[in-house]
N, C-alpha and C. Protein backbone atom coordinates (compact mmCIF):
# COMPACT_ATOMS: atom_id res chain seq x y z
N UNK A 1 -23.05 -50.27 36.19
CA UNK A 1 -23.11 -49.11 37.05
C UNK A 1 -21.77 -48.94 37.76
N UNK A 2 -21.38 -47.54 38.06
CA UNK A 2 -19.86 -47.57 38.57
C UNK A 2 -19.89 -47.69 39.92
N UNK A 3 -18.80 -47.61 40.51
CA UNK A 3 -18.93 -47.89 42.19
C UNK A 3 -18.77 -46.03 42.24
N UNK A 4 -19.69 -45.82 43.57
CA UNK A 4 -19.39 -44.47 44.71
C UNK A 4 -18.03 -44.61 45.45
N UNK A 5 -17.36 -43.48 45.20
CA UNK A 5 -16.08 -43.85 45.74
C UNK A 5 -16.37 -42.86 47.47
N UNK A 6 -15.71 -43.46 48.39
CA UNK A 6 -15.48 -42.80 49.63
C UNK A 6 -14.45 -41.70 49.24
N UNK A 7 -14.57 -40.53 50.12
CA UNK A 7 -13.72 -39.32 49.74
C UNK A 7 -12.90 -39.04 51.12
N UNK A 8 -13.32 -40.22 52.53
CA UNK A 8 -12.76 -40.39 53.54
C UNK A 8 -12.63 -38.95 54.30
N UNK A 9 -13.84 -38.07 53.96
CA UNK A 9 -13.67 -36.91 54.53
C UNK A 9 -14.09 -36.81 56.17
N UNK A 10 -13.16 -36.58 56.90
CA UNK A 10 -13.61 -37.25 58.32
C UNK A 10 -13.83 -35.99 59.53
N UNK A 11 -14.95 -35.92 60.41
CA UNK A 11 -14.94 -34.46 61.24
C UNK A 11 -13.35 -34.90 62.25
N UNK A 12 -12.95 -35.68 62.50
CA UNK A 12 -11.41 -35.86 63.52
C UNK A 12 -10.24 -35.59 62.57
N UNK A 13 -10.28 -35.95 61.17
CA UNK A 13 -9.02 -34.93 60.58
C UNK A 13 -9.46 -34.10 60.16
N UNK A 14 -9.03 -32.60 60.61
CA UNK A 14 -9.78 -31.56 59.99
C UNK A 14 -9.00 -31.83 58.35
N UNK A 15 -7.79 -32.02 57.96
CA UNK A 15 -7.01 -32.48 57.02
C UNK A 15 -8.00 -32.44 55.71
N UNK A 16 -8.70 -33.59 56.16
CA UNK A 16 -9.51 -34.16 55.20
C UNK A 16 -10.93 -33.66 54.83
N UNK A 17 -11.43 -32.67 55.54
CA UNK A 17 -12.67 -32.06 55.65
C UNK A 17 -12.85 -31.03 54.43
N UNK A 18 -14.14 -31.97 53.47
CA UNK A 18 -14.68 -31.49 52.26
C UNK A 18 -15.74 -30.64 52.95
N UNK A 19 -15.38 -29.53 51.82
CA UNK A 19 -16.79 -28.44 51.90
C UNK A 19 -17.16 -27.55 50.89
N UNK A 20 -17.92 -27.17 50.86
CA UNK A 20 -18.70 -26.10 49.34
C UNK A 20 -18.30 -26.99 48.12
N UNK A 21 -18.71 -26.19 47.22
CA UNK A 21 -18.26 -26.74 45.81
C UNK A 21 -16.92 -26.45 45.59
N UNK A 22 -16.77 -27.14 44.52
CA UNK A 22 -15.34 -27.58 44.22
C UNK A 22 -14.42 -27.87 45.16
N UNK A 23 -14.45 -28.45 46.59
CA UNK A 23 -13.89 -28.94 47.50
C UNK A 23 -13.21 -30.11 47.56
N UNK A 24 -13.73 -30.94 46.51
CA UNK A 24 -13.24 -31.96 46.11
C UNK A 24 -11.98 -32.23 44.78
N UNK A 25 -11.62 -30.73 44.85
CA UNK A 25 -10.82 -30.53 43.44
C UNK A 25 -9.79 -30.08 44.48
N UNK A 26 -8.49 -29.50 43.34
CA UNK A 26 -7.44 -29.02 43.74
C UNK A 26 -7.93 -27.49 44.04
N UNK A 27 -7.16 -27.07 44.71
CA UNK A 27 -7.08 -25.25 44.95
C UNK A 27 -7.17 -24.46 43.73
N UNK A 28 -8.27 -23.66 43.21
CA UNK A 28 -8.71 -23.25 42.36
C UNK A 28 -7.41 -21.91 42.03
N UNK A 29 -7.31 -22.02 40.85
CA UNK A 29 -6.03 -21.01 40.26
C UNK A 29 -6.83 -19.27 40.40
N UNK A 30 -5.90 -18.19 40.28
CA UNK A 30 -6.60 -16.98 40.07
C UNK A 30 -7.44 -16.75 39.20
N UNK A 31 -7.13 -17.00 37.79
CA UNK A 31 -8.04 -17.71 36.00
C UNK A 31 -8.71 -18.06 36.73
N UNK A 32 -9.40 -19.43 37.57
CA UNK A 32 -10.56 -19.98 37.53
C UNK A 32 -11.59 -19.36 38.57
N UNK A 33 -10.65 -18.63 39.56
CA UNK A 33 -11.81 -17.56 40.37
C UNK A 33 -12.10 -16.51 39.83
N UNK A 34 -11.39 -16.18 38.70
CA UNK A 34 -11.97 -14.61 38.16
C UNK A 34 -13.06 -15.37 37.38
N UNK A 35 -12.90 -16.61 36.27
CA UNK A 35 -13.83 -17.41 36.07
C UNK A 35 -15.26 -17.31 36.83
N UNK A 36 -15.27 -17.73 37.96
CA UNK A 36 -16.26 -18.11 38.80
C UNK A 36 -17.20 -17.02 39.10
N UNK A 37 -16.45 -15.94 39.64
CA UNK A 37 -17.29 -14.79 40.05
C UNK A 37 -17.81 -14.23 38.36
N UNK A 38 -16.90 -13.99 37.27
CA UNK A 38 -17.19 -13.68 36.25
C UNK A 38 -18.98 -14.18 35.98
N UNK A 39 -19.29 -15.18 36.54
CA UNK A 39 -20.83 -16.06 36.33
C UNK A 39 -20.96 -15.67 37.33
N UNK A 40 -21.05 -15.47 38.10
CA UNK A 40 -21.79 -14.97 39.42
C UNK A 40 -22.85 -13.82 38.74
N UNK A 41 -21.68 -13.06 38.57
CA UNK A 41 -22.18 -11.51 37.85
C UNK A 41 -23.00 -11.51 36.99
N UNK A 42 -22.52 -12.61 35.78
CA UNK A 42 -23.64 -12.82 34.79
C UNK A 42 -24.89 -13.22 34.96
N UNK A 43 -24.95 -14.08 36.21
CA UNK A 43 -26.15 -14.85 36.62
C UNK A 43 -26.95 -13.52 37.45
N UNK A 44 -26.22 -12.21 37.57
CA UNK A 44 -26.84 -11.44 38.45
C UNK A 44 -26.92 -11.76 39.91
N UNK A 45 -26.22 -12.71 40.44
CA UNK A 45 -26.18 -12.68 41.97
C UNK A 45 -25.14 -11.74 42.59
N UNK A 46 -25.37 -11.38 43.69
CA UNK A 46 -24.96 -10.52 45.03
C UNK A 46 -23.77 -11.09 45.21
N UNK A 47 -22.96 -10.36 45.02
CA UNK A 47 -21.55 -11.55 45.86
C UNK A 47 -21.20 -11.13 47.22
N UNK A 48 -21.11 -11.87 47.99
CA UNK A 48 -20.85 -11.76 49.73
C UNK A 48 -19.11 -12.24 50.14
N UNK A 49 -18.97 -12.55 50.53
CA UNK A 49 -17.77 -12.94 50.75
C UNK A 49 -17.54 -13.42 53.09
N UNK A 50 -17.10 -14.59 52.78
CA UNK A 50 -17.37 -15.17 54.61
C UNK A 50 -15.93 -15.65 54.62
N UNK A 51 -15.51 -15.67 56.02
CA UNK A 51 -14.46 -16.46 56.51
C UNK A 51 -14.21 -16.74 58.01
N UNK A 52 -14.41 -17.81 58.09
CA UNK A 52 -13.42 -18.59 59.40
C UNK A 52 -12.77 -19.59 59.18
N UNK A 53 -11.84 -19.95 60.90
CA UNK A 53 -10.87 -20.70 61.15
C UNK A 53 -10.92 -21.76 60.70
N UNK A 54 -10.23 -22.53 60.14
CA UNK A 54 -10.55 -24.20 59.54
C UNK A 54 -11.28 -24.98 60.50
N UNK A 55 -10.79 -24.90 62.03
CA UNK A 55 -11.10 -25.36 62.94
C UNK A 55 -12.40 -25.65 63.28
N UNK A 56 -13.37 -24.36 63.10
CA UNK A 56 -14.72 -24.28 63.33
C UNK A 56 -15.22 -24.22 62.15
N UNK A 57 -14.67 -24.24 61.11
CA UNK A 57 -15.54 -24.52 59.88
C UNK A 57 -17.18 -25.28 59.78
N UNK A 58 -17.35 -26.49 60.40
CA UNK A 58 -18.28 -26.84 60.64
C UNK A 58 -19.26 -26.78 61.83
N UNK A 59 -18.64 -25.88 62.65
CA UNK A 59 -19.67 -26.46 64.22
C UNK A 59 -19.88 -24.68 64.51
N UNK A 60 -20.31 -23.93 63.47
CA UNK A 60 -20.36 -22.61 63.55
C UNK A 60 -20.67 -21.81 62.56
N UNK A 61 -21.40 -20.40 62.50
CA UNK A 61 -21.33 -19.75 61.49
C UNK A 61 -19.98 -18.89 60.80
N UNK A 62 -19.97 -18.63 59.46
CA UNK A 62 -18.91 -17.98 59.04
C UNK A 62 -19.06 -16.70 59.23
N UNK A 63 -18.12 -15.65 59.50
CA UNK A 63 -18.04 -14.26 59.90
C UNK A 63 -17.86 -13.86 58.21
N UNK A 64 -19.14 -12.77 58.39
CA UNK A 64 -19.18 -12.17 57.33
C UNK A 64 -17.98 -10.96 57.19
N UNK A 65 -17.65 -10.87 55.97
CA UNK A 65 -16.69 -9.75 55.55
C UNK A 65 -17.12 -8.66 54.98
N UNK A 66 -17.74 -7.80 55.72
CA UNK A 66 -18.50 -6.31 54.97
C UNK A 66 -19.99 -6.95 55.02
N UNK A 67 -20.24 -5.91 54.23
CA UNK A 67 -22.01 -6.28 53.79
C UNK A 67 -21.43 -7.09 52.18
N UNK A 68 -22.92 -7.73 52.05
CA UNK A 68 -22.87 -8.49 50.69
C UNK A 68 -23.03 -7.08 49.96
N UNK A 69 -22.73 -7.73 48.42
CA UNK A 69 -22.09 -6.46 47.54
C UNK A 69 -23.09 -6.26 46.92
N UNK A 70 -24.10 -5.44 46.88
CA UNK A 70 -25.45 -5.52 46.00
C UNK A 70 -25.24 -5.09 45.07
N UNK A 71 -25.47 -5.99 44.46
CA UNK A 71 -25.94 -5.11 42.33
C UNK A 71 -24.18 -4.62 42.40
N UNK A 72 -22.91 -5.48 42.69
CA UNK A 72 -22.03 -5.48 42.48
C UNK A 72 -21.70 -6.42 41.21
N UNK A 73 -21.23 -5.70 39.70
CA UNK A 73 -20.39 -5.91 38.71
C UNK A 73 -19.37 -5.67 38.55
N UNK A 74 -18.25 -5.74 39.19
CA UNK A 74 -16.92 -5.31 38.53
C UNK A 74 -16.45 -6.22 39.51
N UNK A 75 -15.95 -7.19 38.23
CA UNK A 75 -15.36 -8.67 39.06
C UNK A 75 -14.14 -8.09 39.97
N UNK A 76 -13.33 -6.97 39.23
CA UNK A 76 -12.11 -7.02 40.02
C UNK A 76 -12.45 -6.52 40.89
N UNK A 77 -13.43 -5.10 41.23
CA UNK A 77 -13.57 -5.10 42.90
C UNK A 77 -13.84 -6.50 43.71
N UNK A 78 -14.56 -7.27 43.57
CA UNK A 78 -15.09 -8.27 44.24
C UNK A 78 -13.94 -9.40 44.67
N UNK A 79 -13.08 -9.33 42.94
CA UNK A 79 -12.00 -9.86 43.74
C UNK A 79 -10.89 -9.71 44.66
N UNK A 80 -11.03 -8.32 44.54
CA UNK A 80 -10.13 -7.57 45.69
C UNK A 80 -10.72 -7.77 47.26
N UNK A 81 -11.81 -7.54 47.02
CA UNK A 81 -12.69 -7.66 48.39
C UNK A 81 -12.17 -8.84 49.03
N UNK A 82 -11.85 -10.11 48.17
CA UNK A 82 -11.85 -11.33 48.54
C UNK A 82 -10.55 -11.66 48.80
N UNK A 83 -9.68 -11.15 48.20
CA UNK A 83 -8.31 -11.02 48.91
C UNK A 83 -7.75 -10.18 49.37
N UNK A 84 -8.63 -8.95 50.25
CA UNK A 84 -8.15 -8.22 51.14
C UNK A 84 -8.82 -9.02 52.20
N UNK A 85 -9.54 -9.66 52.17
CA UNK A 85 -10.46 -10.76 53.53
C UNK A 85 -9.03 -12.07 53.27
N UNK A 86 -8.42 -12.30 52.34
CA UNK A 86 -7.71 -13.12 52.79
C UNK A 86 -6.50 -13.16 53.75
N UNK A 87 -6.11 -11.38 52.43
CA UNK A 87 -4.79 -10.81 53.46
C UNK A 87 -5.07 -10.45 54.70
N UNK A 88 -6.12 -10.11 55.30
CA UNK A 88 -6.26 -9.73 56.54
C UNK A 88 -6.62 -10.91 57.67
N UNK A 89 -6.72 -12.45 57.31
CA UNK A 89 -7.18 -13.41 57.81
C UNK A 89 -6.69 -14.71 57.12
N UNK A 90 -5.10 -14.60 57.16
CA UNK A 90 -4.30 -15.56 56.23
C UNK A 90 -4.53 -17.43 56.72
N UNK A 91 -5.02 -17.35 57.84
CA UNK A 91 -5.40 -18.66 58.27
C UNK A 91 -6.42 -18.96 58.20
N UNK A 92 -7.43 -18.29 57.92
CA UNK A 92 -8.64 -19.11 57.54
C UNK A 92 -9.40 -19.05 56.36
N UNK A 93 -10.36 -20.01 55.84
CA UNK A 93 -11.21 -20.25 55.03
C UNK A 93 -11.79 -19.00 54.42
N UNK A 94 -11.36 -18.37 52.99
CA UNK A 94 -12.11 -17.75 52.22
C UNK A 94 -13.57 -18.38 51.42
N UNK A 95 -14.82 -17.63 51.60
CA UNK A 95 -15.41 -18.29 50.42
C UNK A 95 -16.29 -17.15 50.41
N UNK A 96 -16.71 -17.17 48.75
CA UNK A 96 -17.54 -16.58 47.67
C UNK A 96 -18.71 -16.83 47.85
N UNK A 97 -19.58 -15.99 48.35
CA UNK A 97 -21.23 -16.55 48.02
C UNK A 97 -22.12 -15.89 46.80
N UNK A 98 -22.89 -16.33 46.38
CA UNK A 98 -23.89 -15.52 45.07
C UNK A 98 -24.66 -15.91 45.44
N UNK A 99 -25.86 -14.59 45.67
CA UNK A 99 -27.02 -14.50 46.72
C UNK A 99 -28.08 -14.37 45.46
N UNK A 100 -28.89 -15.14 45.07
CA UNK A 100 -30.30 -15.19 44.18
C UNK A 100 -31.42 -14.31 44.64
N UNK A 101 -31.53 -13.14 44.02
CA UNK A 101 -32.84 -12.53 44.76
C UNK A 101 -33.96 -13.05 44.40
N UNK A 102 -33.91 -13.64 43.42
CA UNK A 102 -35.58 -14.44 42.72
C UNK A 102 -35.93 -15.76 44.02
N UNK A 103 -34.75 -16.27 43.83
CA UNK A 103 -35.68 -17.43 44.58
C UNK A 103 -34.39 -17.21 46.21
N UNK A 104 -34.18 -16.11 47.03
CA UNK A 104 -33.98 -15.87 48.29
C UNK A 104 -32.84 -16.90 48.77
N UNK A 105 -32.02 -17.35 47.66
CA UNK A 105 -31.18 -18.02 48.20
C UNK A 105 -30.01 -18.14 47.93
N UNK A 106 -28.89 -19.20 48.21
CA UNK A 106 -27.62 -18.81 47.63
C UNK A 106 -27.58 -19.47 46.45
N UNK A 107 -27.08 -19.14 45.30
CA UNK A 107 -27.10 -19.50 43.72
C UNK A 107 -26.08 -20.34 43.67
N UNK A 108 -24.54 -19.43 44.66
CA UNK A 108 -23.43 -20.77 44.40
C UNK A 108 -22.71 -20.54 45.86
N UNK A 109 -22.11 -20.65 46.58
CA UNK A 109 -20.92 -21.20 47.16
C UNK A 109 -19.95 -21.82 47.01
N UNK A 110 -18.52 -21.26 47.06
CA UNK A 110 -17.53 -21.48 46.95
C UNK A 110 -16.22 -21.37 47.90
N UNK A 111 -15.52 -22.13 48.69
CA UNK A 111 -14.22 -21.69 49.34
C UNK A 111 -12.82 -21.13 48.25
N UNK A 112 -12.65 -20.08 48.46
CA UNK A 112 -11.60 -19.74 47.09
C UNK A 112 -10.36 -19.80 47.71
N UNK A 113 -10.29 -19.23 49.19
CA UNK A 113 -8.81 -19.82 49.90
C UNK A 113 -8.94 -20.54 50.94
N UNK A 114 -7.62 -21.36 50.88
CA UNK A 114 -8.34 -22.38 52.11
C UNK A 114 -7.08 -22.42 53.15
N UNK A 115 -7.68 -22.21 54.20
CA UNK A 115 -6.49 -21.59 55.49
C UNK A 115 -5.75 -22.82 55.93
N UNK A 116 -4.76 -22.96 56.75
CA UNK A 116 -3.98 -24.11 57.06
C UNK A 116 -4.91 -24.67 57.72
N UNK A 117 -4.97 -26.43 57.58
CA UNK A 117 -5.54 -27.58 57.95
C UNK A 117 -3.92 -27.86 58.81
N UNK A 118 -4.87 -28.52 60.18
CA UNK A 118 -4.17 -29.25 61.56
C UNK A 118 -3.34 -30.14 61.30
């Protein structure tokens, strides 16, 4: 059996503070977010789009950006959506949500930009 490795993600360095999926990877390229939402769409989820300060990332809710995008298909609007929420909020935390109407919940979460860490 292999060993669990520590990922030393700690709430006192914000530095180090893992969150959503793929958080534990490098900074996802443009290819792999058009990727991502590309399945969103396919899966038929809602894409939303949230962002705050790195700072409060955890001890708070994320400020929504617009309304979620209903029965939104056209990846490139969505991805525009998501980097006009970046350009307009260059320091903090972008992320992608896909909202499941079958079972009322979120399908995926994702941070796609990630604002300066302390």
């Amino acid at each position: 059996m292999s060993e669990v490795m520590d990922y030393k993600s700690r709430l006192s360095d914000p530095a180090s503070r893992k969150f959503e999926t793929f958080s534990y990877l490098p900074a996802m390229k443009p290819e792999q977010i058009k990727k991502e939402v590309e399945y969103l769409v396919k899966k038929g989820w809602n894409p939303a789009i949230e962002h705050i300060e790195p700072e409060h990332m955890m001890s708070s809710y994320w400020y929504m950006w617009k309304l979620p995008m209903f029965g939104e298909t056209d990846v490139d609007r969505i991805l525009s959506e998501a980097e006009a929420c970046h350009k307009a909020n260059p320091e903090n935390h972008v992320r992608l949500i896909g909202y499941d109407n079958f079972s009322q919940s979120q399908g995926t979460s994702m941070v796609i930009y990630r604002g300066k860490t302390v």
